[in-house]
C-alpha atoms as a PDB file:
ATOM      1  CA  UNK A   1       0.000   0.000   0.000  1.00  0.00           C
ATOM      2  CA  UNK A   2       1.012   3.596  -0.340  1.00  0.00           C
ATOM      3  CA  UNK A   3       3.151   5.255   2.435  1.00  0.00           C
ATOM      4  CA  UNK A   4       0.910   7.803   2.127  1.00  0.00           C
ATOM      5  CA  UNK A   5      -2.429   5.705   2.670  1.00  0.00           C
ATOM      6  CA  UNK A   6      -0.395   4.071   5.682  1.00  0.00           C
ATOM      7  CA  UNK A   7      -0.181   7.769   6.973  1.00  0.00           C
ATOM      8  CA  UNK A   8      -3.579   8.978   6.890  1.00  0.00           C
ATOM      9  CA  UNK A   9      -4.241   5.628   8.627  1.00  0.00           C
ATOM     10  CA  UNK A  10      -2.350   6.261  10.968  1.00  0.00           C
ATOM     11  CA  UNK A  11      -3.802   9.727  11.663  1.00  0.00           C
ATOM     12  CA  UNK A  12      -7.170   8.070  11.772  1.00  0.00           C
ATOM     13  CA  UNK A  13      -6.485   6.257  14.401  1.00  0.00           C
ATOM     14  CA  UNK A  14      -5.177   8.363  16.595  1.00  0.00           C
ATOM     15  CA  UNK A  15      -8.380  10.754  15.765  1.00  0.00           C
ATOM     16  CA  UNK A  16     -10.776   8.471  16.597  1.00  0.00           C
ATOM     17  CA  UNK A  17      -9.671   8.642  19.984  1.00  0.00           C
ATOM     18  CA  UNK A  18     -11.113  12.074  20.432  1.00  0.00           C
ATOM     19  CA  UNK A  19     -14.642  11.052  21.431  1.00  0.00           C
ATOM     20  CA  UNK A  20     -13.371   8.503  24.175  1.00  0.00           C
ATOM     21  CA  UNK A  21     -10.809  11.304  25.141  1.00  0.00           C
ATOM     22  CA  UNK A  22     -13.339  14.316  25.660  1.00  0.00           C
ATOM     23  CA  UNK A  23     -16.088  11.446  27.528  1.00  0.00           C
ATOM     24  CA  UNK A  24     -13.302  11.002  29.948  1.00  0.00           C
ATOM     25  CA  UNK A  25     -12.945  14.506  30.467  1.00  0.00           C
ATOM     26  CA  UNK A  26     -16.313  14.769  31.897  1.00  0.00           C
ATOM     27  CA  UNK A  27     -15.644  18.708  30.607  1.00  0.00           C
ATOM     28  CA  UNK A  28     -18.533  21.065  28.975  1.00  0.00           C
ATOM     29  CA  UNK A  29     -18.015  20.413  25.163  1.00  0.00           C
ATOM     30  CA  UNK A  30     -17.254  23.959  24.460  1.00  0.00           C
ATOM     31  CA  UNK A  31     -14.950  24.196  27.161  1.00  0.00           C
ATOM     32  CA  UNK A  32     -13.222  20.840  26.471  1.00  0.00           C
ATOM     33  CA  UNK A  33     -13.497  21.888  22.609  1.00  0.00           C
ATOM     34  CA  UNK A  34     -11.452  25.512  23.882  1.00  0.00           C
ATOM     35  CA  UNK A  35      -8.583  23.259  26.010  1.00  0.00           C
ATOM     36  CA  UNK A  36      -7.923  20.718  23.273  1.00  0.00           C
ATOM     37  CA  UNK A  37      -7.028  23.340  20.798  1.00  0.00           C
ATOM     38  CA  UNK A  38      -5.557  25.847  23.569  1.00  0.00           C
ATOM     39  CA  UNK A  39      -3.027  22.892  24.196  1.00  0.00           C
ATOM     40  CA  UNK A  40      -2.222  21.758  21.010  1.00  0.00           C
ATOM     41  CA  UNK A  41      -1.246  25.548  20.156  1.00  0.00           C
ATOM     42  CA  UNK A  42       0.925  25.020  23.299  1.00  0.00           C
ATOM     43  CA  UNK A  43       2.257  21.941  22.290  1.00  0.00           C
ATOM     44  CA  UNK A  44       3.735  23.087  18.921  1.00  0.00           C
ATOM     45  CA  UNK A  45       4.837  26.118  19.751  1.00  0.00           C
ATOM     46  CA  UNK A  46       8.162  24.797  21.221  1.00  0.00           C
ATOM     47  CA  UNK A  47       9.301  22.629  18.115  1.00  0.00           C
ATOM     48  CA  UNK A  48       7.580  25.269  15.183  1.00  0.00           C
ATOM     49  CA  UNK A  49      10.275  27.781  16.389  1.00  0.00           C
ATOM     50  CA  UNK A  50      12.529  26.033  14.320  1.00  0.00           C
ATOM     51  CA  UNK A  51      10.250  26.829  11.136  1.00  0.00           C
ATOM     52  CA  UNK A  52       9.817  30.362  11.917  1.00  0.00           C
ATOM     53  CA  UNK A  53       6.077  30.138  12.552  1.00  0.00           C
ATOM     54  CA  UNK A  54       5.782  34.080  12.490  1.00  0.00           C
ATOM     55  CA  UNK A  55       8.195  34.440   9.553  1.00  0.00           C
ATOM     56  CA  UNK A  56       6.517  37.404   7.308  1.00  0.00           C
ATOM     57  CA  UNK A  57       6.626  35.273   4.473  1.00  0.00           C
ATOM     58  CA  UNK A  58       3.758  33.429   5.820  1.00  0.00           C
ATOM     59  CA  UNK A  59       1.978  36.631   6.050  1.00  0.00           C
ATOM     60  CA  UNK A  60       2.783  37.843   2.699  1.00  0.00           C
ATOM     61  CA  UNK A  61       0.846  36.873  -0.482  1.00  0.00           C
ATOM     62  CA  UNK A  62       0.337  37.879  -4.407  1.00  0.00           C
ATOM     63  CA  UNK A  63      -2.799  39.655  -6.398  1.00  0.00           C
ATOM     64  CA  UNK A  64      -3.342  35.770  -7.179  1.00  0.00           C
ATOM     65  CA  UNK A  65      -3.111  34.383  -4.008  1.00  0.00           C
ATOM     66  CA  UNK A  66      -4.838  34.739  -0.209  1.00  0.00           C
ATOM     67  CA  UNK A  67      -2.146  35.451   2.510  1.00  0.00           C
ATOM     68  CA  UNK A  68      -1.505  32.298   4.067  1.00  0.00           C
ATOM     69  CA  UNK A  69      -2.621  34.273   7.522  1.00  0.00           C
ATOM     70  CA  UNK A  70      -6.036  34.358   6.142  1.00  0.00           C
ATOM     71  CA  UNK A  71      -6.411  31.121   5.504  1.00  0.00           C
ATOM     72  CA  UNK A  72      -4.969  29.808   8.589  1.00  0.00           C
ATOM     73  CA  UNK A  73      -8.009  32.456  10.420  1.00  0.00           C
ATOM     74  CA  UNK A  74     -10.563  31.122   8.009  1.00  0.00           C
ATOM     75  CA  UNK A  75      -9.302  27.318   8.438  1.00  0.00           C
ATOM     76  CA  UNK A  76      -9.641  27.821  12.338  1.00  0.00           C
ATOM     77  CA  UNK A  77     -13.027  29.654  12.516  1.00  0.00           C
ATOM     78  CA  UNK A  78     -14.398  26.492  10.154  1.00  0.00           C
ATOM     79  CA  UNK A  79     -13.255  24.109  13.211  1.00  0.00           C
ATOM     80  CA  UNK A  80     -14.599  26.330  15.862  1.00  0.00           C
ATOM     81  CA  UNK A  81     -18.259  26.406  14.222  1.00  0.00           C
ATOM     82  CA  UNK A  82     -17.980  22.239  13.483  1.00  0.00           C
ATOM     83  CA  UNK A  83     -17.167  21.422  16.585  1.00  0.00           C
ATOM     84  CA  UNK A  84     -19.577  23.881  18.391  1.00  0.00           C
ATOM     85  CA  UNK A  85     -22.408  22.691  15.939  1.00  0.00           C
ATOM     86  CA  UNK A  86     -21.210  18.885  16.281  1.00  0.00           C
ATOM     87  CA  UNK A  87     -21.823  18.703  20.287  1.00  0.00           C
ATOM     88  CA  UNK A  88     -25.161  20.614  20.224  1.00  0.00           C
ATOM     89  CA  UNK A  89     -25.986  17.723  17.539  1.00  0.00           C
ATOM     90  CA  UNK A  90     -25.264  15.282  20.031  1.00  0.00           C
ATOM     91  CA  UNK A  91     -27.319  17.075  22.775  1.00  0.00           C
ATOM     92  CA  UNK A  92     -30.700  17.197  20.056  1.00  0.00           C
ATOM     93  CA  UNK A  93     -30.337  14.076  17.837  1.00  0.00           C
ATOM     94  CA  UNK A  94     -27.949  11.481  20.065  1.00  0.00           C
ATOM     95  CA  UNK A  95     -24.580  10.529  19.592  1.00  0.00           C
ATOM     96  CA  UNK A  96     -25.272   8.224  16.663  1.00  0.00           C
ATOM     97  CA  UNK A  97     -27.436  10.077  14.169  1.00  0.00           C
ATOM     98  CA  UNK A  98     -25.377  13.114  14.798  1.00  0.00           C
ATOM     99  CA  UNK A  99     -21.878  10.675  13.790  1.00  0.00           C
ATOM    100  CA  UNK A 100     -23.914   9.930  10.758  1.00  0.00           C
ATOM    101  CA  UNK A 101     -24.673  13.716   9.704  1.00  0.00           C
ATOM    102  CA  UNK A 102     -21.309  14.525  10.303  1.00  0.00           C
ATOM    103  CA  UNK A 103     -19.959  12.201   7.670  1.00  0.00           C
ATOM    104  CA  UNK A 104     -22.141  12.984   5.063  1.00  0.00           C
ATOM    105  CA  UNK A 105     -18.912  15.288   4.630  1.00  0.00           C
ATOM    106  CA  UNK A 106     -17.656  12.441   1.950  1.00  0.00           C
ATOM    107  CA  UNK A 107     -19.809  12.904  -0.046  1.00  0.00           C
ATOM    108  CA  UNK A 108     -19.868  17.032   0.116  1.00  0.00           C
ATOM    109  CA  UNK A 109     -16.110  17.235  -0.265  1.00  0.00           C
ATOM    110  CA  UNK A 110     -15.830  14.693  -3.435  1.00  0.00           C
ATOM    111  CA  UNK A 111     -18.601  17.619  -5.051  1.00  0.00           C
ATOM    112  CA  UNK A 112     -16.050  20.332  -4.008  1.00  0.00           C
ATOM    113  CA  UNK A 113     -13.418  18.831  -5.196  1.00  0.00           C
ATOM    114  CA  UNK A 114     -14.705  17.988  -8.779  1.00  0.00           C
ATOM    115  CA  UNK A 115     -15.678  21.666  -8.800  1.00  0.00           C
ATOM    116  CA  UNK A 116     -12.890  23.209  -7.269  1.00  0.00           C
ATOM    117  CA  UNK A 117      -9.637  20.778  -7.869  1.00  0.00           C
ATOM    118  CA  UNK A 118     -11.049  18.718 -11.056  1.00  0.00           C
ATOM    119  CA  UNK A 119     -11.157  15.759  -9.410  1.00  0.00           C
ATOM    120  CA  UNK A 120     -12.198  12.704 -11.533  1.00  0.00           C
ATOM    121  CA  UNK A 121     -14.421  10.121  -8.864  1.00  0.00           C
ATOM    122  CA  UNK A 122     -14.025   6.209 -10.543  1.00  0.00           C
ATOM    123  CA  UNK A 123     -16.815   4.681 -10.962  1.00  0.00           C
ATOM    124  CA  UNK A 124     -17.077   2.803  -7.390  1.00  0.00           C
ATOM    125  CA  UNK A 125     -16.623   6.089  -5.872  1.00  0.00           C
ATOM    126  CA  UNK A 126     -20.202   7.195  -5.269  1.00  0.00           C
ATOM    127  CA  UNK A 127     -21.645   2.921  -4.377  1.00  0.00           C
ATOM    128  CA  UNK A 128     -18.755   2.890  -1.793  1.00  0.00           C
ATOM    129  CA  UNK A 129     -19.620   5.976   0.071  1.00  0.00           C
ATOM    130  CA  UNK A 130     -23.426   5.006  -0.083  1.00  0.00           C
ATOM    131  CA  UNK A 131     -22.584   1.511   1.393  1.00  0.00           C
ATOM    132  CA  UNK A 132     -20.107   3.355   3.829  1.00  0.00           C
ATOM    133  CA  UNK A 133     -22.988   5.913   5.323  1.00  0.00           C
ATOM    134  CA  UNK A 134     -25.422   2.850   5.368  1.00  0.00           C
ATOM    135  CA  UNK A 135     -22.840   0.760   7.674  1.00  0.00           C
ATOM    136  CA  UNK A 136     -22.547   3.911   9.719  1.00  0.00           C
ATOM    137  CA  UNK A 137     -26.004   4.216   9.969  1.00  0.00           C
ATOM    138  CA  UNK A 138     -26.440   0.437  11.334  1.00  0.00           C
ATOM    139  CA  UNK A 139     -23.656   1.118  13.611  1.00  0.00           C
ATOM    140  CA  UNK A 140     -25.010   3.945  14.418  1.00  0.00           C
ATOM    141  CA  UNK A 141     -28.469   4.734  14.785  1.00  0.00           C
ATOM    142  CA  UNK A 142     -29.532   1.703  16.726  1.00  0.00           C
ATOM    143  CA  UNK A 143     -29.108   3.444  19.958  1.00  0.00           C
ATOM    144  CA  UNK A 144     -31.924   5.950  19.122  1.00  0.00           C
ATOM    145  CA  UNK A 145     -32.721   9.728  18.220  1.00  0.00           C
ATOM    146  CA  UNK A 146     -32.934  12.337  20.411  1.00  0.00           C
ATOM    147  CA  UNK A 147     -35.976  14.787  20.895  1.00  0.00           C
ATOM    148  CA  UNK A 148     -34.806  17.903  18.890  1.00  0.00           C
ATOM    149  CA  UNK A 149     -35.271  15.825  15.555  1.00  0.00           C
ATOM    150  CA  UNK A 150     -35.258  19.423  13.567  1.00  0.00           C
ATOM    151  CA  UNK A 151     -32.908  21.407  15.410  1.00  0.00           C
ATOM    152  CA  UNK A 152     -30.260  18.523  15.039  1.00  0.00           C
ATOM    153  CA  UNK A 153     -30.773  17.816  11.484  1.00  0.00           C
ATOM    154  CA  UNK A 154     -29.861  21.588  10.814  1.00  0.00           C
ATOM    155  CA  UNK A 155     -26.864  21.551  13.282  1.00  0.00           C
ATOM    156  CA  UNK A 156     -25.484  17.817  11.814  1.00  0.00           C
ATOM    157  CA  UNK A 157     -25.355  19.637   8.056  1.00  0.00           C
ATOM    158  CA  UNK A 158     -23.908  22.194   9.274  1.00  0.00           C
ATOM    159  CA  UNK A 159     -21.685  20.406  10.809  1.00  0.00           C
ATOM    160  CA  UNK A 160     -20.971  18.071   7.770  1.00  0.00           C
ATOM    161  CA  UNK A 161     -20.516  21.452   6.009  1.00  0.00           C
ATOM    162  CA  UNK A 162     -17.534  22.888   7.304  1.00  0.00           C
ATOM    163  CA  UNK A 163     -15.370  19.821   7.976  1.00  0.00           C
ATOM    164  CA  UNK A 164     -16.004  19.698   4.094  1.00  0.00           C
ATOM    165  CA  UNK A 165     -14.969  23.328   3.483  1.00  0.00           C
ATOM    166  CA  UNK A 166     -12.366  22.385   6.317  1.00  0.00           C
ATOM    167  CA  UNK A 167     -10.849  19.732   4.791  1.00  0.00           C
ATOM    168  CA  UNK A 168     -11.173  21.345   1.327  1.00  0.00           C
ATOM    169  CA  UNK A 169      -8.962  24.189   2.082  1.00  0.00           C
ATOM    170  CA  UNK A 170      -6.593  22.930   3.955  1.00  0.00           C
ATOM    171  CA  UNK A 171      -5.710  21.121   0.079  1.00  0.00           C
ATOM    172  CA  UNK A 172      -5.416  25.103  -0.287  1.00  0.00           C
ATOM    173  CA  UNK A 173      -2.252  25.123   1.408  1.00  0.00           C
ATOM    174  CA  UNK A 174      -0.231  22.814  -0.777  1.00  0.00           C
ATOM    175  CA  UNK A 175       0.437  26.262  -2.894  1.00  0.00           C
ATOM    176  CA  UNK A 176       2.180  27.690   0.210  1.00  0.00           C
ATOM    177  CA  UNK A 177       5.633  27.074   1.975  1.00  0.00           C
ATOM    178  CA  UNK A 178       4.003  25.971   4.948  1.00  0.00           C
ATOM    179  CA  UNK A 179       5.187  23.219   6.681  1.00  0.00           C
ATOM    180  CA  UNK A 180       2.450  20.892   8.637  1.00  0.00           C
ATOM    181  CA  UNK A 181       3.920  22.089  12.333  1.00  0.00           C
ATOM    182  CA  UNK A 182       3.033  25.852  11.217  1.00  0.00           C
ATOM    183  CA  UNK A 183      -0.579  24.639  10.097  1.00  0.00           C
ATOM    184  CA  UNK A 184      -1.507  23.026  12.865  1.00  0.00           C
ATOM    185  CA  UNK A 185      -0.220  25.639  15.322  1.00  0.00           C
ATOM    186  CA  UNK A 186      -2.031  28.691  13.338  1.00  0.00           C
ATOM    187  CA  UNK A 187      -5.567  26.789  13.263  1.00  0.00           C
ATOM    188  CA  UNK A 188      -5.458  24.965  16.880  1.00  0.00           C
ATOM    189  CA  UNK A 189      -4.437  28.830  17.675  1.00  0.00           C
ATOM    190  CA  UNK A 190      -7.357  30.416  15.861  1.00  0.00           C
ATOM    191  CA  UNK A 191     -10.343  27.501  16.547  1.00  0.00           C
ATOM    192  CA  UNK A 192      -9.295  28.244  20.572  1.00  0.00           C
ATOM    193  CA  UNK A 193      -9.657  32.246  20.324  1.00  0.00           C
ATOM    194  CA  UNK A 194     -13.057  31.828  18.311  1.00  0.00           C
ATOM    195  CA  UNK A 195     -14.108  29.189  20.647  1.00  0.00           C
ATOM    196  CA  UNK A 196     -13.790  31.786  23.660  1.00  0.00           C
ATOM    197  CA  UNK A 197     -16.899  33.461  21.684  1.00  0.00           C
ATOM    198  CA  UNK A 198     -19.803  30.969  22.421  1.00  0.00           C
ATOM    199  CA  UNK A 199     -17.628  29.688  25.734  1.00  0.00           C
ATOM    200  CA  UNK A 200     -18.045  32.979  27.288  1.00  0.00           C
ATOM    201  CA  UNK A 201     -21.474  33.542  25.698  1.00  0.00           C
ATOM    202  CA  UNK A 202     -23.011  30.736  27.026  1.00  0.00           C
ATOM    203  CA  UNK A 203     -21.918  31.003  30.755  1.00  0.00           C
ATOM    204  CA  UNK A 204     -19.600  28.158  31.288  1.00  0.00           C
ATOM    205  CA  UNK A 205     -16.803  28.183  33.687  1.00  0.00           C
ATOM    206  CA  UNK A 206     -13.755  27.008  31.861  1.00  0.00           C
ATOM    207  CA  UNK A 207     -12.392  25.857  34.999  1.00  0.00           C
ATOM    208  CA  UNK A 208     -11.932  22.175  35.059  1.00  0.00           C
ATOM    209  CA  UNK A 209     -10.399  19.357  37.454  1.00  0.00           C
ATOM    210  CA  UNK A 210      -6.696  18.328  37.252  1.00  0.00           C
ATOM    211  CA  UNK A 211      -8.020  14.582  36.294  1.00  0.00           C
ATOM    212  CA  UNK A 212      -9.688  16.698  33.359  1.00  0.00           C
ATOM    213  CA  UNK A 213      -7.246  19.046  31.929  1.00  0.00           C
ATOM    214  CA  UNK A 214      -5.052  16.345  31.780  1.00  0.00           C
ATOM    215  CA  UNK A 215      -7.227  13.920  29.753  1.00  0.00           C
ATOM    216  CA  UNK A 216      -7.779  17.314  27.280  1.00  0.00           C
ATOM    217  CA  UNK A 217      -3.870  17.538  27.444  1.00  0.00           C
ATOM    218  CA  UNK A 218      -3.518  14.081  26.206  1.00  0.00           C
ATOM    219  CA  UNK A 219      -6.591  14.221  23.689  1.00  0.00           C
ATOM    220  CA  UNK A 220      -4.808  17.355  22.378  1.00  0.00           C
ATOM    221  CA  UNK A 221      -1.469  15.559  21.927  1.00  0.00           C
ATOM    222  CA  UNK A 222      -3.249  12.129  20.642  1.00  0.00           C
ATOM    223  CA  UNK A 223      -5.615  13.255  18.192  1.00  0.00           C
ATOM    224  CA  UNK A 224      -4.953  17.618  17.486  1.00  0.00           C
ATOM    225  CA  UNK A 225      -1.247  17.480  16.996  1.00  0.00           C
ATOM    226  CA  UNK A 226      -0.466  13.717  16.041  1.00  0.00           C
ATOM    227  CA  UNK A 227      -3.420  12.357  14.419  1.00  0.00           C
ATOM    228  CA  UNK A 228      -4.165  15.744  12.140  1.00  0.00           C
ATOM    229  CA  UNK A 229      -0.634  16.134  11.460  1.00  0.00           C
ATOM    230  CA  UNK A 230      -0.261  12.932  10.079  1.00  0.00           C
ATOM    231  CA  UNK A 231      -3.422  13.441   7.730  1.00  0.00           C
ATOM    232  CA  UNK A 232      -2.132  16.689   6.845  1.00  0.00           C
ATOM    233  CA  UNK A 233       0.865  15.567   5.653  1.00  0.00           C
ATOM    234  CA  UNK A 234      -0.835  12.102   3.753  1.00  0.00           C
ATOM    235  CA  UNK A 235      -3.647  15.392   2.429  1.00  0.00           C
ATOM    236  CA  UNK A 236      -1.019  16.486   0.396  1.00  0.00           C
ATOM    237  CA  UNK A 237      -0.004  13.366  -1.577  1.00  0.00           C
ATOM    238  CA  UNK A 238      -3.962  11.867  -2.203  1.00  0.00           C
ATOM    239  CA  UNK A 239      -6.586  12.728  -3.532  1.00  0.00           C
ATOM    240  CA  UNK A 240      -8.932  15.131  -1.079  1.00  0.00           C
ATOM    241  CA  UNK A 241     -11.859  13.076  -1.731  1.00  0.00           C
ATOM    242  CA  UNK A 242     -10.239   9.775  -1.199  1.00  0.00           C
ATOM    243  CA  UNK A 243      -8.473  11.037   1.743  1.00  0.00           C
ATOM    244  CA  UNK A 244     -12.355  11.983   2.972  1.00  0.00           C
ATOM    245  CA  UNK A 245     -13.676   8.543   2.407  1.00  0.00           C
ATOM    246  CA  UNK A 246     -10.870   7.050   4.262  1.00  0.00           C
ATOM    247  CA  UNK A 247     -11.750   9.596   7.364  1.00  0.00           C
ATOM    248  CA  UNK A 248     -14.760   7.286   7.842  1.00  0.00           C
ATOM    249  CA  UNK A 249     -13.212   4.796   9.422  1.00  0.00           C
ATOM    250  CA  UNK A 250     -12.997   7.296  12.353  1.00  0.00           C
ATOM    251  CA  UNK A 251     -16.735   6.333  13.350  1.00  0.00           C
ATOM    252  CA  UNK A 252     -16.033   3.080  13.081  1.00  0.00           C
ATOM    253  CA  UNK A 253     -12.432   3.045  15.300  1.00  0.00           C
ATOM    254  CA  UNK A 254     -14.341   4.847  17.968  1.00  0.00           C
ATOM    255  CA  UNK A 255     -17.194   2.573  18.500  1.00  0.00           C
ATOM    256  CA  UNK A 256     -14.530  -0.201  19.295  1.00  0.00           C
ATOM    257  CA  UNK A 257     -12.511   1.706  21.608  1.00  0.00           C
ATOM    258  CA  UNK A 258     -16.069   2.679  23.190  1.00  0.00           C
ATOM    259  CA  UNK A 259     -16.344  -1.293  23.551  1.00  0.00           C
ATOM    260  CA  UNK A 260     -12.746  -1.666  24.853  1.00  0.00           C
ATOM    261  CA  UNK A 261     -12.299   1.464  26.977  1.00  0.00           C
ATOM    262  CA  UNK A 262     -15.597   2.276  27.683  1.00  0.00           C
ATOM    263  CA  UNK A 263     -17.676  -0.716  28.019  1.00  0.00           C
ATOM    264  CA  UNK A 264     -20.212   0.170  25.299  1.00  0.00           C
ATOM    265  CA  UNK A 265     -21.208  -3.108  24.166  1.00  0.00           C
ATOM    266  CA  UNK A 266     -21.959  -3.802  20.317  1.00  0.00           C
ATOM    267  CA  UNK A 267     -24.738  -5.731  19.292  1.00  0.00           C
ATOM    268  CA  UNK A 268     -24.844  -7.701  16.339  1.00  0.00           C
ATOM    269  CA  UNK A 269     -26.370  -4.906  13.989  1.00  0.00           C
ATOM    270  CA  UNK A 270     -23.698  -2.266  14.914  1.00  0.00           C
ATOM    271  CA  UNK A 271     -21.193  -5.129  14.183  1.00  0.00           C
ATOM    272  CA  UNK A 272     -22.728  -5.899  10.593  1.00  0.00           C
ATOM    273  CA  UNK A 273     -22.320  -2.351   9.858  1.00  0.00           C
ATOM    274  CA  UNK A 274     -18.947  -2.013  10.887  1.00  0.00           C
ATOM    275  CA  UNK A 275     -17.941  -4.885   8.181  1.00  0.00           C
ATOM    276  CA  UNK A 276     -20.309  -3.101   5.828  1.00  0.00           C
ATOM    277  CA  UNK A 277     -19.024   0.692   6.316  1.00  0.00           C
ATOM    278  CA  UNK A 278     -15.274  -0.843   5.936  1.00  0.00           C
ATOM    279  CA  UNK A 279     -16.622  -2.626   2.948  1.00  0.00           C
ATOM    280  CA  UNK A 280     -18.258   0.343   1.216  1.00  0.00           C
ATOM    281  CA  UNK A 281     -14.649   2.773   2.280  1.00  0.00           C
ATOM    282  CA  UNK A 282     -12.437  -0.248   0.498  1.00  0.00           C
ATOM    283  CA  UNK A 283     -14.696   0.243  -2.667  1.00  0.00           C
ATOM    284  CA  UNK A 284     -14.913   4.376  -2.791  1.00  0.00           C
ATOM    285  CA  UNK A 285     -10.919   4.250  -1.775  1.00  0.00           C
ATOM    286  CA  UNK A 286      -9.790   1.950  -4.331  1.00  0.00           C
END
């Protein structure tokens, strides 16, 4: 397989420990979505020095180009609003249907990206991302919807909405001298200040336990600075809409660390869709 496949594999495993992570936590989700970022900006600052993360030549750009700061702002207020939209889906659908919304992003981004990049989808493309979603809806939705049917339909597209743009424009980037390390530190920097927006709006006290800061220091470390700098770096070798279908499996990883960590049991549905969302990602990924 491609060393670049084996990367963005990599990545989504260590992503799909965010969920078990930020349970563990027991924190507010805005808060614990504030500390995650806050600390992976922390955690790269130290090695980025050596890459000049405030170099003006990442500041600088052409009449054909955006500045490279703008994009890092505009990058960073996309993740703010998906994750602020993606826990208030939990609250009003359920943690299932609102896992299913959010990756309806595959099949958003491969639009984008025949729009935008040109992108050519093979033929198994579209059946393997429809097979995907349908495993993902077996593993997911057996647990129930929530109350706020309505209200978390509108947040879950939105959601699925700007991880697409999200994903889309950090491709984007590839026209830049950017390095991964300066990525990562400029949008975990900007998703943290526009997540002390609705954090402050909304009353919560972003004091937390010891026990909890340090579960968000290790989520942060895990899943914001590993994890999405090894798909950042895989990003810029594949295909965006491949590398979208392959973020899938991230559903699908966390229900079995639920089972192993957490003691969520599967049942023999959410197990059958497992083997069928792998089988559908195989066929779109091929």
């Amino acid at each position: 397989m491609n060393r670049w496949y084996l990367l963005l594999l990599a990545g989504v495993l260590c992503i799909s420990t965010s969920a078990i992570l930020v349970t563990l936590a027991s924190a507010p989700p805005t808060v614990a979505a504030f500390y995650r970022n806050f600390f992976a900006a922390l955690i790269w600052l130290i090695p980025i020095f050596k890459t000049r993360p405030f170099a003006p030549a990442l500041f600088r750009h052409n009449k054909k180009k955006f500045s490279p700061a703008a994009i890092f702002a505009l990058l960073g207020l996309l993740f703010a609003a998906d994750l602020w939209a993606w826990h208030r889906c939990i609250i009003a659908l359920g943690a299932g249907p609102a896992t299913l919304l959010g990756n309806v992003q595959v099949l958003i981004v491969a639009l984008l990206a025949f729009f935008f990049f040109g992108e050519k989808l093979k033929k198994y493309y579209w059946p393997g991302c429809l097979l995907a979603l349908s495993g993902i809806a077996l593993l997911t939705l057996t647990r129930g919807i929530g109350q706020s049917v309505i209200i978390g339909l509108a947040l879950g597209l939105f959601t699925a909405l700007t991880y697409s743009f999200f994903l889309l424009i950090l491709k984007l980037l590839n026209d830049y001298q950017t390095s991964p390390q300066q990525i990562l530190f400029w949008v975990s920097l900007y998703t943290a200040v526009f997540l002390l927006i609705p954090l402050f709006g909304e009353g919560e006290s972003p004091a937390l336990s010891t026990a909890s800061l340090l579960w968000l220091l290790l989520h942060a470390f895990v899943s914001s600075v590993a994890g999405w700098w090894l798909i950042i770096r895989a990003m810029d070798h594949l295909p965006v809409s491949i590398a979208s279908a392959l973020l899938l499996l991230q559903p699908i990883l966390t229900s079995i660390w639920g089972e192993i960590i957490l003691g969520q049991s599967l049942s023999l549905i959410q197990i059958c869709g497992i083997f069928v969302a792998v089988g559908g990602i195989w066929l779109a990924a091929r």
